[in-house]
Every structure is written in structure tokens, then in C-alpha cells.
PDB file of N, CA and C in Angstrom:
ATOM      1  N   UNK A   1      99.201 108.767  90.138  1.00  0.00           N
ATOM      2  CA  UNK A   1      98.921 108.695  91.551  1.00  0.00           C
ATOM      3  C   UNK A   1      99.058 107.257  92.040  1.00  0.00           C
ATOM      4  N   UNK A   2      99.772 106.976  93.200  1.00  0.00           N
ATOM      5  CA  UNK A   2      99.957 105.702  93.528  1.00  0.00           C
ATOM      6  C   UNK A   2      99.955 105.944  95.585  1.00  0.00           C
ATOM      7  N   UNK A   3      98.633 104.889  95.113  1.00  0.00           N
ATOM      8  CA  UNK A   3      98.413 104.817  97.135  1.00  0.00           C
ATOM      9  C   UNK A   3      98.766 104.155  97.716  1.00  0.00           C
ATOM     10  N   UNK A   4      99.608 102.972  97.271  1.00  0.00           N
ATOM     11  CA  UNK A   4     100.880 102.270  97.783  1.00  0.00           C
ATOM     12  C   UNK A   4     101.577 102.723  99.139  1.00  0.00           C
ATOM     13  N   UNK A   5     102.112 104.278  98.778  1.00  0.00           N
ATOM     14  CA  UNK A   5     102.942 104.388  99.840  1.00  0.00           C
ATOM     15  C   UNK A   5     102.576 105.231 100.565  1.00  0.00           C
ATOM     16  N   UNK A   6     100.880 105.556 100.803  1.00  0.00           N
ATOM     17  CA  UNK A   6     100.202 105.844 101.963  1.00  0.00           C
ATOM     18  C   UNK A   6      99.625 104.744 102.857  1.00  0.00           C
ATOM     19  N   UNK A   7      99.541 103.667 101.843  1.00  0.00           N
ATOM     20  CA  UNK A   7      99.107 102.294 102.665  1.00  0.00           C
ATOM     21  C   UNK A   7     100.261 101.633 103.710  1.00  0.00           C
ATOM     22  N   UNK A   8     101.543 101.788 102.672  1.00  0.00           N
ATOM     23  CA  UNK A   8     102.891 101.587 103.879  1.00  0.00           C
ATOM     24  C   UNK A   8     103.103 102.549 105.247  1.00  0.00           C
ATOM     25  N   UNK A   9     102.263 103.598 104.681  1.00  0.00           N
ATOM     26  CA  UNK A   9     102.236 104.575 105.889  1.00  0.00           C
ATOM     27  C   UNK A   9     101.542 104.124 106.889  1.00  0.00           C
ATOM     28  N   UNK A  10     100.497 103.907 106.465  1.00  0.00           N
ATOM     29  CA  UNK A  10      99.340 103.296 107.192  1.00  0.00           C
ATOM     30  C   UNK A  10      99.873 102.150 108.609  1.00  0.00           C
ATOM     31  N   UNK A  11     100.293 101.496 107.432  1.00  0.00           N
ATOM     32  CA  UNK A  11     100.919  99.379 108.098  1.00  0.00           C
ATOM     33  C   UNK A  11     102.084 100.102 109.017  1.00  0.00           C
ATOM     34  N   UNK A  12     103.040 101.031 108.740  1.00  0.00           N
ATOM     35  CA  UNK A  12     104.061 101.643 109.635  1.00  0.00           C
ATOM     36  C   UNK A  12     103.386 102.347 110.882  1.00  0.00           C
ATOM     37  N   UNK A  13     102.259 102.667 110.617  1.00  0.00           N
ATOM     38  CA  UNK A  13     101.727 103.605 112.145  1.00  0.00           C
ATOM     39  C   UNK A  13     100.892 102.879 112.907  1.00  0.00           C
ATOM     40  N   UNK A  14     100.499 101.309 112.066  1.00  0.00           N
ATOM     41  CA  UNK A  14     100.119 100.231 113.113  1.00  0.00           C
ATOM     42  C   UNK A  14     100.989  99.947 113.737  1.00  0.00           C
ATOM     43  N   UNK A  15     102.514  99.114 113.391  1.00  0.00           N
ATOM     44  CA  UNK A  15     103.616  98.705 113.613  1.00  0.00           C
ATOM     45  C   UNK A  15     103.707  99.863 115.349  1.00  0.00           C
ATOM     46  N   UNK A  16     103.771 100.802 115.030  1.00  0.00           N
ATOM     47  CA  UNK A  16     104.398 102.252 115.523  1.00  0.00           C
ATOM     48  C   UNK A  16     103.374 102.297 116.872  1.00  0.00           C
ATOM     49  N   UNK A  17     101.769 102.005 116.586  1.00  0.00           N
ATOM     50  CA  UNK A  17     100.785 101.856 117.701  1.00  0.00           C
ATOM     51  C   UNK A  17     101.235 100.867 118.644  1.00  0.00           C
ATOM     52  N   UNK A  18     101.316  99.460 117.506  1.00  0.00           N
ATOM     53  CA  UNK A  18     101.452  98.160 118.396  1.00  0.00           C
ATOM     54  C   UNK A  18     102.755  97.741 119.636  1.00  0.00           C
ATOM     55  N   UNK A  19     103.821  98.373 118.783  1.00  0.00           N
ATOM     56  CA  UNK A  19     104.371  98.713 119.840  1.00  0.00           C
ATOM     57  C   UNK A  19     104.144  99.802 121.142  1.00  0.00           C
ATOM     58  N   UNK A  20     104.148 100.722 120.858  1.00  0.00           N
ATOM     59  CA  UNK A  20     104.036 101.847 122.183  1.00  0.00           C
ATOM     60  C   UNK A  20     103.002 100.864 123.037  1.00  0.00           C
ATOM     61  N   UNK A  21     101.880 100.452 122.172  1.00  0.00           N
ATOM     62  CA  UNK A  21     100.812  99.609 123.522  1.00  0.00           C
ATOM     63  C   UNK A  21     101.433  98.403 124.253  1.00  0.00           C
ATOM     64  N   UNK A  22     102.385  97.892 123.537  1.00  0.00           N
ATOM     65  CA  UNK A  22     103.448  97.184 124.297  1.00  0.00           C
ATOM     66  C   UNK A  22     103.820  97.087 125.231  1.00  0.00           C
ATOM     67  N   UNK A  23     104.585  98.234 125.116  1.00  0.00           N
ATOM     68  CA  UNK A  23     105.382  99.359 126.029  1.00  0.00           C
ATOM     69  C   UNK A  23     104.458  99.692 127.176  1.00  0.00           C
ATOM     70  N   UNK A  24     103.551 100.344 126.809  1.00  0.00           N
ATOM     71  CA  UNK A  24     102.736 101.068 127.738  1.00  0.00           C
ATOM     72  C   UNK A  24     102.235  99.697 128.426  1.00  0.00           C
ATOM     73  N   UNK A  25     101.730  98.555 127.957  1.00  0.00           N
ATOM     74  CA  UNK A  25     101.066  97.747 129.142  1.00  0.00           C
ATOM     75  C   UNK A  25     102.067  97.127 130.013  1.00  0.00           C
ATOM     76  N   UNK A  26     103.000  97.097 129.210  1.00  0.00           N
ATOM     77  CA  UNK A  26     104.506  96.827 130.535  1.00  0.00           C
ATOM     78  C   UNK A  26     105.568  97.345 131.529  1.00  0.00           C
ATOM     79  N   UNK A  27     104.246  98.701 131.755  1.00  0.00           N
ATOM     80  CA  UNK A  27     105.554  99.693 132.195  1.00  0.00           C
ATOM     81  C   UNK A  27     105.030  99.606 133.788  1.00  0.00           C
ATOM     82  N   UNK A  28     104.385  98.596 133.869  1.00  0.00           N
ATOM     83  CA  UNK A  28     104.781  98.400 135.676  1.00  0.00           C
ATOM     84  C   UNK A  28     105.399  96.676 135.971  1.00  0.00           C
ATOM     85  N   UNK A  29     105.729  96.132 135.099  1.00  0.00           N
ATOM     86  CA  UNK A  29     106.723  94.774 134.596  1.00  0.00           C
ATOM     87  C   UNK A  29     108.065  94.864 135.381  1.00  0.00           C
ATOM     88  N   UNK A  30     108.642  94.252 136.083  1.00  0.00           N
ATOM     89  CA  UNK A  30     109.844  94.915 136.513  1.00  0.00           C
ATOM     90  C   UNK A  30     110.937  94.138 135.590  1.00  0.00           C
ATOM     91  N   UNK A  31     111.743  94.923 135.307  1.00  0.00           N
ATOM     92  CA  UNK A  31     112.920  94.584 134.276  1.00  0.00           C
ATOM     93  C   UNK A  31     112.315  94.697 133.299  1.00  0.00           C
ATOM     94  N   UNK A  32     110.958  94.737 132.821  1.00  0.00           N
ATOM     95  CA  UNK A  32     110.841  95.381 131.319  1.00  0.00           C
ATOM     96  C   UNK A  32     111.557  96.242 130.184  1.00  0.00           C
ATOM     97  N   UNK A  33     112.187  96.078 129.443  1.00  0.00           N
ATOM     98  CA  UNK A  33     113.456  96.785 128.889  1.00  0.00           C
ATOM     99  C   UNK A  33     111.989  96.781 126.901  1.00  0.00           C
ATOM    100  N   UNK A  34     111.463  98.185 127.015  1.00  0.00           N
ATOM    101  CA  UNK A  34     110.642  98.505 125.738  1.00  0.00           C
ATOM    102  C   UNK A  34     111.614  98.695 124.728  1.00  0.00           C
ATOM    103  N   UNK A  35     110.293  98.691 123.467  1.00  0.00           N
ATOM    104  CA  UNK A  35     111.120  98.617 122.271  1.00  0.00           C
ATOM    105  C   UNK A  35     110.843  99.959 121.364  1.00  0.00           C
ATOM    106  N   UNK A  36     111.655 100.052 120.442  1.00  0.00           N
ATOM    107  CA  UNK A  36     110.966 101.415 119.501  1.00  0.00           C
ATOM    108  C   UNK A  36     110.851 101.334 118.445  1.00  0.00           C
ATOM    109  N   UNK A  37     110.463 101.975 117.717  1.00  0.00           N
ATOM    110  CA  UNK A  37     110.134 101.842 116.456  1.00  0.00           C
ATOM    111  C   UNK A  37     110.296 103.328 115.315  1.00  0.00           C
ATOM    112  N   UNK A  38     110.955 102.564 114.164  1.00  0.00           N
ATOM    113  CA  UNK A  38     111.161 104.072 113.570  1.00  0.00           C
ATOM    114  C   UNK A  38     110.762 104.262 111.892  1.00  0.00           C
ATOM    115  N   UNK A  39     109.777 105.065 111.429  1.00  0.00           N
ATOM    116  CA  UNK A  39     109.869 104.906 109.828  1.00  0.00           C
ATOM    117  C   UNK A  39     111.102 105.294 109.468  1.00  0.00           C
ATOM    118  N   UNK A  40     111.311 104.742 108.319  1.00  0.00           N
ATOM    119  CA  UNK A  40     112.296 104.749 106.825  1.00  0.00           C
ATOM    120  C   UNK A  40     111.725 104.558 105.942  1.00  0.00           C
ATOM    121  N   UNK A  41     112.256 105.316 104.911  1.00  0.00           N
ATOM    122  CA  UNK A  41     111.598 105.467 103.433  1.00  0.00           C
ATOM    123  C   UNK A  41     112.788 105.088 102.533  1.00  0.00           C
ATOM    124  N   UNK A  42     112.056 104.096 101.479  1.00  0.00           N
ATOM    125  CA  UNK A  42     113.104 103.458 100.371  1.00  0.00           C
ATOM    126  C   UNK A  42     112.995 104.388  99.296  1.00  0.00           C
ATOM    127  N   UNK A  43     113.863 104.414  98.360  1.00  0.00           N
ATOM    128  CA  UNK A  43     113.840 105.121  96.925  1.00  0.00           C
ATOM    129  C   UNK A  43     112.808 105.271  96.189  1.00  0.00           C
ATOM    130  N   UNK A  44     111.694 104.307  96.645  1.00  0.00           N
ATOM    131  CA  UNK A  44     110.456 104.080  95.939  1.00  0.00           C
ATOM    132  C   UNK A  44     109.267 105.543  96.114  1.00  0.00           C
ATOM    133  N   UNK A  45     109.737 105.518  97.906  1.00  0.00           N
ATOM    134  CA  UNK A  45     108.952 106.351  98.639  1.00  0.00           C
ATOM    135  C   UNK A  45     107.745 105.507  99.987  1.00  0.00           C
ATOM    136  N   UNK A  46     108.096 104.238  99.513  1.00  0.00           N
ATOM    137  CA  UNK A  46     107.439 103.500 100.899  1.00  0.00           C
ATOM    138  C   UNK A  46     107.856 103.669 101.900  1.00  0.00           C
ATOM    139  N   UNK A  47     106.952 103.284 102.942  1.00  0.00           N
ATOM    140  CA  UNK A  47     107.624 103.647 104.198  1.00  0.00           C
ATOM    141  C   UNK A  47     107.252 102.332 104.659  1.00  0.00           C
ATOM    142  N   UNK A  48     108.869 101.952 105.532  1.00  0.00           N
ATOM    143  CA  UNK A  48     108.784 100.325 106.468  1.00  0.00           C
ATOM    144  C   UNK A  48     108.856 100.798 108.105  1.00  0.00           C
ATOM    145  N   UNK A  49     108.086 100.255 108.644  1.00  0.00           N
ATOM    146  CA  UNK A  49     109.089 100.270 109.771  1.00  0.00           C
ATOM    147  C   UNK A  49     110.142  99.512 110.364  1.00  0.00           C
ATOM    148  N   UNK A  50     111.234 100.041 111.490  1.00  0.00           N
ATOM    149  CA  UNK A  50     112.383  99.219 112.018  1.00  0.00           C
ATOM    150  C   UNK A  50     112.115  99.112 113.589  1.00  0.00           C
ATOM    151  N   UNK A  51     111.997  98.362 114.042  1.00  0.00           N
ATOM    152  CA  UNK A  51     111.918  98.302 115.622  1.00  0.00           C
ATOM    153  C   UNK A  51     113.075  97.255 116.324  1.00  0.00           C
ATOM    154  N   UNK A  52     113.313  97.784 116.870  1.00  0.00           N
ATOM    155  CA  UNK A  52     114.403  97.497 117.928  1.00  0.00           C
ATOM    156  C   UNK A  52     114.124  98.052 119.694  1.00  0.00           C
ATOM    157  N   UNK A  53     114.839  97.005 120.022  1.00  0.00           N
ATOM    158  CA  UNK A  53     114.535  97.153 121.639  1.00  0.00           C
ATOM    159  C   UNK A  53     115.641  97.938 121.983  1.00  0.00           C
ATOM    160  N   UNK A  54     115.379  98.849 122.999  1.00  0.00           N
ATOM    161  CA  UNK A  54     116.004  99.986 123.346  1.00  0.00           C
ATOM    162  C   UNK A  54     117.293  99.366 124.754  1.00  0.00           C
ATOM    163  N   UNK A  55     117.733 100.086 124.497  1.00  0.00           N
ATOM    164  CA  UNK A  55     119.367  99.695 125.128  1.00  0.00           C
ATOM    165  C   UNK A  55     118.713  99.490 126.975  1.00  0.00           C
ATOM    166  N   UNK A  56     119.195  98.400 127.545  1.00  0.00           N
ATOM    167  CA  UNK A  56     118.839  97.924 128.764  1.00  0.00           C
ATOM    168  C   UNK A  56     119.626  98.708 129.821  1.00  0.00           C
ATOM    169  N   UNK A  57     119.080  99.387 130.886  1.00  0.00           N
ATOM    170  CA  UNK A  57     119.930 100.257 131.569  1.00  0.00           C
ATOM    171  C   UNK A  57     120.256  99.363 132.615  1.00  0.00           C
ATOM    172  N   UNK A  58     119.651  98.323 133.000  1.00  0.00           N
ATOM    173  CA  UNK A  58     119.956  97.540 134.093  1.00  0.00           C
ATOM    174  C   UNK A  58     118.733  97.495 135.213  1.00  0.00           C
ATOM    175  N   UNK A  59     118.042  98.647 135.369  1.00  0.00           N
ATOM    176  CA  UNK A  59     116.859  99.085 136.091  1.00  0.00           C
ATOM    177  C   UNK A  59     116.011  97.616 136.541  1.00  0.00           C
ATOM    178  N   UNK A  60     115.739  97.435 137.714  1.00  0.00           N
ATOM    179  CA  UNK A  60     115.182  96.348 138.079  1.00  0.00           C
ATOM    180  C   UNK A  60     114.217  96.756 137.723  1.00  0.00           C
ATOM    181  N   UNK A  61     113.120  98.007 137.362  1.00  0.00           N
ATOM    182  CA  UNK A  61     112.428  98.245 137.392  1.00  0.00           C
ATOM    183  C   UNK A  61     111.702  98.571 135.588  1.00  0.00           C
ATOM    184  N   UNK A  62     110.828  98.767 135.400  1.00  0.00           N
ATOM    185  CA  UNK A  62     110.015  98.967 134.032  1.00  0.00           C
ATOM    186  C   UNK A  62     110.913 100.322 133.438  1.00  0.00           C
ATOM    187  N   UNK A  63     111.798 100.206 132.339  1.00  0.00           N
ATOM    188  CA  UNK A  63     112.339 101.022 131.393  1.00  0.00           C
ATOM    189  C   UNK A  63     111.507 101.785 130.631  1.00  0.00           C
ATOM    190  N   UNK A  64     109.789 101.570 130.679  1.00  0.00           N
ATOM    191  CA  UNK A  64     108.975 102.219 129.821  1.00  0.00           C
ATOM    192  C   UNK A  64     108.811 103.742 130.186  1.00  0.00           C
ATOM    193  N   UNK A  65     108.772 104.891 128.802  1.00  0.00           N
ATOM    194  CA  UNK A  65     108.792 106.313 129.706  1.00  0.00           C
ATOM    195  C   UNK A  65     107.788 106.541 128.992  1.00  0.00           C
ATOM    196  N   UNK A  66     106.832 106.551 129.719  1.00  0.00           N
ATOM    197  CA  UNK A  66     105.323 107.341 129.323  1.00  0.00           C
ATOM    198  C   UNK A  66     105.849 108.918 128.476  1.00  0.00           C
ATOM    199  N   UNK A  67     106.245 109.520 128.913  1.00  0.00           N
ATOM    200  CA  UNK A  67     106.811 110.457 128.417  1.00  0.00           C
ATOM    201  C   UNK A  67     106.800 110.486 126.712  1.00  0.00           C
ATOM    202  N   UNK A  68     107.312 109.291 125.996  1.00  0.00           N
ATOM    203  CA  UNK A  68     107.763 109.517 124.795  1.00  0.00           C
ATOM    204  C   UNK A  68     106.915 108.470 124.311  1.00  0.00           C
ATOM    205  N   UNK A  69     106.120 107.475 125.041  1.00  0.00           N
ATOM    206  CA  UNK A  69     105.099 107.055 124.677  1.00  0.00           C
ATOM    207  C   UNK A  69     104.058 107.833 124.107  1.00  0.00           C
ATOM    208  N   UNK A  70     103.045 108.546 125.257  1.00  0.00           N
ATOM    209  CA  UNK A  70     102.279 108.847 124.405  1.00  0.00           C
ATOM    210  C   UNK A  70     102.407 109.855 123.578  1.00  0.00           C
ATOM    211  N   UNK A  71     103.520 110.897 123.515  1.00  0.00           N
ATOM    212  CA  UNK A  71     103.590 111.272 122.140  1.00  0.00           C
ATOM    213  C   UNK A  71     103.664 110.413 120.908  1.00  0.00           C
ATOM    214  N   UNK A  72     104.134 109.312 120.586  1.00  0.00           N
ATOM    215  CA  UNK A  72     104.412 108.382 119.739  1.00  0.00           C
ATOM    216  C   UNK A  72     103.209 107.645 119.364  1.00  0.00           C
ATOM    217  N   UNK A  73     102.006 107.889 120.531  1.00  0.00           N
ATOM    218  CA  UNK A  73     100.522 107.421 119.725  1.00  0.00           C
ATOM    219  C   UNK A  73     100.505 108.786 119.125  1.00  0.00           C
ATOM    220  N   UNK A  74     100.430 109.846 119.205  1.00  0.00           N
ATOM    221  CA  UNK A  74      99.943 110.821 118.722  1.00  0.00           C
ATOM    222  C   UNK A  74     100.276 111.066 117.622  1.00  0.00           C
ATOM    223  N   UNK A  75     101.342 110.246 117.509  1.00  0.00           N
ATOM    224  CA  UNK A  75     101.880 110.917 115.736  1.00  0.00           C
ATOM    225  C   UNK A  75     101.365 109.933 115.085  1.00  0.00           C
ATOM    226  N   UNK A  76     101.192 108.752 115.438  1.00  0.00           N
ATOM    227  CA  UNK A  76     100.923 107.702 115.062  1.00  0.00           C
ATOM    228  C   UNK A  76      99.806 107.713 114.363  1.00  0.00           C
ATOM    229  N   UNK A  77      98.352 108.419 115.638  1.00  0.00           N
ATOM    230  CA  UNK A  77      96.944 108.627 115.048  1.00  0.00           C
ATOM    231  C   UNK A  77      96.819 109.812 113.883  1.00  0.00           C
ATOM    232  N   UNK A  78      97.901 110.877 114.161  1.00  0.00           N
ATOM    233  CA  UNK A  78      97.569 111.699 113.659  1.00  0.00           C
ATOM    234  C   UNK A  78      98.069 111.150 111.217  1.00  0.00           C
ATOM    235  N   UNK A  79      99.259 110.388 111.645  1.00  0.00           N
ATOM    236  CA  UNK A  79      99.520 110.372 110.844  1.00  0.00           C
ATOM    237  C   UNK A  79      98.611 109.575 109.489  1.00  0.00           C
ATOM    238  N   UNK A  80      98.263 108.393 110.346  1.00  0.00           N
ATOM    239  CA  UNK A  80      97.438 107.547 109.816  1.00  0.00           C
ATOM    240  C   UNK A  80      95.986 108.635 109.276  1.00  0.00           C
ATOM    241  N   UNK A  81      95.420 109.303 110.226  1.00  0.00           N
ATOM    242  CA  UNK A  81      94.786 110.284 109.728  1.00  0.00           C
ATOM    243  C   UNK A  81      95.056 111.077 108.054  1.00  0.00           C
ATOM    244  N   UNK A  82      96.146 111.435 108.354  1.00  0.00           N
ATOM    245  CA  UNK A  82      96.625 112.131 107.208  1.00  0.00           C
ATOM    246  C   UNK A  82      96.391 111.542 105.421  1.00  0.00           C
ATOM    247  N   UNK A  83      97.224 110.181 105.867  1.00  0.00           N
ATOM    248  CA  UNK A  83      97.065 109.309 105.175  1.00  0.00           C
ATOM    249  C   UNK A  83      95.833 109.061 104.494  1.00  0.00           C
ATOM    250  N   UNK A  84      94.782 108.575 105.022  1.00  0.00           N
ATOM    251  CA  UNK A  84      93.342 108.135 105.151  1.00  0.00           C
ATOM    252  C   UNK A  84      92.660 109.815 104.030  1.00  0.00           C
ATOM    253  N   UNK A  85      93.101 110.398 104.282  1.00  0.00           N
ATOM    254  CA  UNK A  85      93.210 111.742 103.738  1.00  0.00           C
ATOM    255  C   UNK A  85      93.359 111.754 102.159  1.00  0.00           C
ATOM    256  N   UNK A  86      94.737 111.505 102.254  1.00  0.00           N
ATOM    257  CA  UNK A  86      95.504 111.263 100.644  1.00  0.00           C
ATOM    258  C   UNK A  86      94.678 110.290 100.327  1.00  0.00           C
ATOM    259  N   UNK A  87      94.180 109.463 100.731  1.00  0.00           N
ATOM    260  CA  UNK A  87      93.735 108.217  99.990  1.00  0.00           C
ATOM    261  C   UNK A  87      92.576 108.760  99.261  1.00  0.00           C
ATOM    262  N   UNK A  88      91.512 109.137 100.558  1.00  0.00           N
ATOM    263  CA  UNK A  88      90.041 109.919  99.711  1.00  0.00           C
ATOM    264  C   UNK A  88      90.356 110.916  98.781  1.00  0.00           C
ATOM    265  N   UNK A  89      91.481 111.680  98.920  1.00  0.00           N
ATOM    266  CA  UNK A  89      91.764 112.499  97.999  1.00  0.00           C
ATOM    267  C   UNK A  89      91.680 111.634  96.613  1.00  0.00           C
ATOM    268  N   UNK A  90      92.849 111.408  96.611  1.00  0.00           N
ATOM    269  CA  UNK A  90      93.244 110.575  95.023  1.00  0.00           C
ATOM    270  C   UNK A  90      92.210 109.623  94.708  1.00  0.00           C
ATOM    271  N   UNK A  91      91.265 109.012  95.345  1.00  0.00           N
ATOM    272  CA  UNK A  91      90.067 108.277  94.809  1.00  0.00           C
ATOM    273  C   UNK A  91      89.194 109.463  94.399  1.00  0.00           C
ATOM    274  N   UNK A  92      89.059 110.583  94.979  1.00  0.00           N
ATOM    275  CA  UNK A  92      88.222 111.246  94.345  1.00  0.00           C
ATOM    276  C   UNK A  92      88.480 111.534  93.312  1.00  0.00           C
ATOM    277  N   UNK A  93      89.561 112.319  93.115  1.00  0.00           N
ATOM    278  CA  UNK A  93      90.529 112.394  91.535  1.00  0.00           C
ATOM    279  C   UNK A  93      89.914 111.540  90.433  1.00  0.00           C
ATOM    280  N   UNK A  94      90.159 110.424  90.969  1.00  0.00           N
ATOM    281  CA  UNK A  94      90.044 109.228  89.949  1.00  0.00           C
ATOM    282  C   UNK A  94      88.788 109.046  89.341  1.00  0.00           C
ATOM    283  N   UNK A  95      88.195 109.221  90.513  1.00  0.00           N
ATOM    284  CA  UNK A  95      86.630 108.961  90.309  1.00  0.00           C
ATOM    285  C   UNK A  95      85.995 110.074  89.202  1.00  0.00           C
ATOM    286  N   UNK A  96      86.506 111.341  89.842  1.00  0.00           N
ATOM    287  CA  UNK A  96      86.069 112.628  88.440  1.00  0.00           C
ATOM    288  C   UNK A  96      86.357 112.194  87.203  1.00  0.00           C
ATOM    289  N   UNK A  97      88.086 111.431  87.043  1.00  0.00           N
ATOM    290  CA  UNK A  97      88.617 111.648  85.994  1.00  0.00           C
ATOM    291  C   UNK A  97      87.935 110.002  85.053  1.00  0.00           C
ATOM    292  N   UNK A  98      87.563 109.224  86.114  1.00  0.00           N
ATOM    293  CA  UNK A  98      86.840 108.508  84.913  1.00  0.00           C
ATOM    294  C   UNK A  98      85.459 108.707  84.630  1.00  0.00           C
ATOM    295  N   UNK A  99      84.576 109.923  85.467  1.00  0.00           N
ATOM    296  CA  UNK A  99      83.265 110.383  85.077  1.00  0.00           C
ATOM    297  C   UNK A  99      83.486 111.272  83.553  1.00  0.00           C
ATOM    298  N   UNK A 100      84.800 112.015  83.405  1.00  0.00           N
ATOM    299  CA  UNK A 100      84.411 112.149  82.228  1.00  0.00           C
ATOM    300  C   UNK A 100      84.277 111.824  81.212  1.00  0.00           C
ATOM    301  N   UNK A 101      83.222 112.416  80.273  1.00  0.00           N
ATOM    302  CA  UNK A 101      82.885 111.651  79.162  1.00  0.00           C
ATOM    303  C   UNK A 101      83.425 112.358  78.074  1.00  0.00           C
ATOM    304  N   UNK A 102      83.721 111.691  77.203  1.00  0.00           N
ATOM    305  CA  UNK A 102      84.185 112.517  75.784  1.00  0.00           C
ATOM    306  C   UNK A 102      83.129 112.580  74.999  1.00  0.00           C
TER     307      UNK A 102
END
């Protein structure tokens, strides 16, 4: 068992928060052009995130779309949740498996 790459999960759905709140506090900014953010997983099974700013339409106005914002906290909380999950899991594991005694 290795909690490594629930912890990358973790650091990716901060990444994933910190932006959208970004976003979201700049979406009455005019010319604000937001950014996004996306997990990827290496061979290992970690997960990084990639963020990049989203293509500029020209809009004098705030490019931010609530719309796909706050879904993007939601996966965000939910995921980290999940995570936080696996973790107590596999500590519990551990914890049984070194209570026993021979």
C-alpha cells in the first residue's frame, strides 16, 4: 500500500481549488482571460497537475464562466474527500496488521 499517490491527489485538487478561486474572484476584472487546470497521471500512478491559461477571446470583458467553475470546486472537494478516505483506510490496515501478535 502506498499513499503517495493519494497525497498527489490531494496537492492536485488544491492546485485545481486555487485556481477556480482565481478565476472566480476575477470574473468581474475586465479583460480577465482565466486559467485551467487538469490532472495527469505518470506510470507511477501520481497525479500532477497542468494549468494553463485558457485561449483569450478578445472580450473586453471577464472570460471567467461560473458555469464550469463551480463544477470544478465540486470535483475538487469531492475528490480530495475520497482521497482522505483511502488514506484512513490503508492506515487502518496497517494499524491491524501491526497489532498482530504472533
Amino acid at each position: 500500500m502506498n499513499i503517495s499517490n493519494n497525497i498527489s491527489s490531494i496537492q492536485t485538487s488544491q492546485t485545481l481549488l486555487n485556481t477556480t478561486a482565481n478565476n472566480v474572484a476575477n470574473v468581474n476584472t475586465d479583460g480577465f482571460v482565466p486559467n485551467s487546470t487538469i490532472a495527469t497521471n505518470d506510470q507511477s500512478g501520481s497525479v500532477t497537475p497542468q494549468t494553463r491559461q485558457a485561449d483569450n477571446t478578445g472580450s473586453e470583458k471577464s472570460q471567467t464562466d461560473l458555469s464550469r467553475e463551480i463544477p470544478n470546486e465540486m470535483v475538487a472537494q469531492r475528490s480530495t474527500e475520497a482521497n482522505v478516505v483511502a488514506i484512513k483506510a490503508q492506515d487502518d490496515v496497517m494499524g491491524t496488521l501491526l497489532d498482530i501478535k504472533a
